[in-house]
C-alpha atoms as a PDB file:
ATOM      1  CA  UNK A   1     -25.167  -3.012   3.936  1.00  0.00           C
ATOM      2  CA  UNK A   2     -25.626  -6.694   3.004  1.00  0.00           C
ATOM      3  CA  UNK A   3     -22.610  -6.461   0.645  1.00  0.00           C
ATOM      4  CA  UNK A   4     -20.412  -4.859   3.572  1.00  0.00           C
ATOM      5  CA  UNK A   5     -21.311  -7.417   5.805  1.00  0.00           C
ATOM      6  CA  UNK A   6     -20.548  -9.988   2.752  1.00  0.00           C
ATOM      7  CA  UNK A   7     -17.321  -8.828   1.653  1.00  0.00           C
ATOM      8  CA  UNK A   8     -15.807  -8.621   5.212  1.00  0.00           C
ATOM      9  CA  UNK A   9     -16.721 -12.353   5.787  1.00  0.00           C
ATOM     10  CA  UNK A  10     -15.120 -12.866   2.503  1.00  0.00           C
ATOM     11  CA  UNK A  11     -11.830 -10.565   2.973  1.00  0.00           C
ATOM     12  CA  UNK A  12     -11.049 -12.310   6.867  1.00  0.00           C
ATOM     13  CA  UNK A  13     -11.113 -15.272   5.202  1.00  0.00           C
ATOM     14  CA  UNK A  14      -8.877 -14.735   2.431  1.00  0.00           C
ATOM     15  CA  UNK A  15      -6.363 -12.959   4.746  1.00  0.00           C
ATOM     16  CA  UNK A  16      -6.568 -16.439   6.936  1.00  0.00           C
ATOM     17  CA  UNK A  17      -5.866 -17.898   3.786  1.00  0.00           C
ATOM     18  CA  UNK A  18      -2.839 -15.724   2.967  1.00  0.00           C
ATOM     19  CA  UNK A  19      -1.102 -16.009   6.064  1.00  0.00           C
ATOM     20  CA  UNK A  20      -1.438 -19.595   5.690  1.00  0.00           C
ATOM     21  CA  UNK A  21       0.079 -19.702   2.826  1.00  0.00           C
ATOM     22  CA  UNK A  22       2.857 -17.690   4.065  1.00  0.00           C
ATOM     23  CA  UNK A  23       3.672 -19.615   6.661  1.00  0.00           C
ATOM     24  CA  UNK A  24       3.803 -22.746   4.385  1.00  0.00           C
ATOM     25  CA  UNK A  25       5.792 -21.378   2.023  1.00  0.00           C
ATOM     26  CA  UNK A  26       8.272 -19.631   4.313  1.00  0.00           C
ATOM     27  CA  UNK A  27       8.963 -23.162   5.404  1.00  0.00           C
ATOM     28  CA  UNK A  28      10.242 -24.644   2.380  1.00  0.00           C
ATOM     29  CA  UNK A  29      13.760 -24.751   1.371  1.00  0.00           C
ATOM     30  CA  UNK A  30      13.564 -23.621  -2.328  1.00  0.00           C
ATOM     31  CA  UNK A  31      13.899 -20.106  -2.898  1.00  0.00           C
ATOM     32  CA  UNK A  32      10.699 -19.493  -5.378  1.00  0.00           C
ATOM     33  CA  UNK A  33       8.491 -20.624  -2.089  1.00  0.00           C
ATOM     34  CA  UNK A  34      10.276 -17.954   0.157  1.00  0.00           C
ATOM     35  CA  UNK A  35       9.684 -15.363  -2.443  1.00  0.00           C
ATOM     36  CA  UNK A  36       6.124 -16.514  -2.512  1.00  0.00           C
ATOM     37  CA  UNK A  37       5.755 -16.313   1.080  1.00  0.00           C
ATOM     38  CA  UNK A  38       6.276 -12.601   0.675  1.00  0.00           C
ATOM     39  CA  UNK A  39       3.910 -11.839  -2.555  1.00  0.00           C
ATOM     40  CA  UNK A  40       1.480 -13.397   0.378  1.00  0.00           C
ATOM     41  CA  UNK A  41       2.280 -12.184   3.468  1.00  0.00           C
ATOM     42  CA  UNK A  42       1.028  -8.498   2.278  1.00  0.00           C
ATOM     43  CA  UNK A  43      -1.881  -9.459   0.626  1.00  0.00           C
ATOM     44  CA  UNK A  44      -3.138 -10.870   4.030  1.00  0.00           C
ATOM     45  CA  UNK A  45      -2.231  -7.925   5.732  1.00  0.00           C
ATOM     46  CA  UNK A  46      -4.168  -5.735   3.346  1.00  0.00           C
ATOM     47  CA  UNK A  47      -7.010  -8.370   2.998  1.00  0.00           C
ATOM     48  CA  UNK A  48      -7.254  -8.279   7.082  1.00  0.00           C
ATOM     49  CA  UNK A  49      -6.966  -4.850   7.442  1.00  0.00           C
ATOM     50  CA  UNK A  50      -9.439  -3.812   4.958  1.00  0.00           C
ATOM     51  CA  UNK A  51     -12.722  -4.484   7.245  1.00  0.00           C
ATOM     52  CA  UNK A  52     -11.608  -2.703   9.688  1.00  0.00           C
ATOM     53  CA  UNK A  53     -10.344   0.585   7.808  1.00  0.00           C
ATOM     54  CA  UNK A  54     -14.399   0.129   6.005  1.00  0.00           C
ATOM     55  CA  UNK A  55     -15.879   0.063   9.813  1.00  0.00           C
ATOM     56  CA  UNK A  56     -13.798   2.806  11.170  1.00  0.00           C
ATOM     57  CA  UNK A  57     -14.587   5.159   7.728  1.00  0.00           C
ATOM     58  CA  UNK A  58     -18.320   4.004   8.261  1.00  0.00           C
ATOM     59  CA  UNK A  59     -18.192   4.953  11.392  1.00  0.00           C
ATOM     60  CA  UNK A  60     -17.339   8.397  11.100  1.00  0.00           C
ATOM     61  CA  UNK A  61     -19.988   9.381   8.685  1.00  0.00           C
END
């Protein structure tokens, strides 16, 4: 349960991360940032919605 709790600290943060990095990299002119942006912007999502498709599965159990 330790490891659940662990790796949903860890996954929020990362997604934080992610989106951050989209956002910086969606603001940039060249064209290799913009594609960037969107390599990141889904990893965030699935990074931030990960935790909570865990809790809801645990839940049902």
């Amino acid at each position: 349960m330790a490891a659940l709790g662990f790796l949903s600290v860890v996954l929020t943060r990362l997604s934080i991360v992610s989106f951050t990095c989209f956002a910086a990299c969606r603001a940039q002119q060249h064209r290799a940032f913009k594609v960037l942006a969107y390599v990141c912007l889904p990893v965030g999502l699935a990074c931030g919605l990960t935790p909570i498709a865990v809790l809801t599965h645990a839940s049902t159990l």
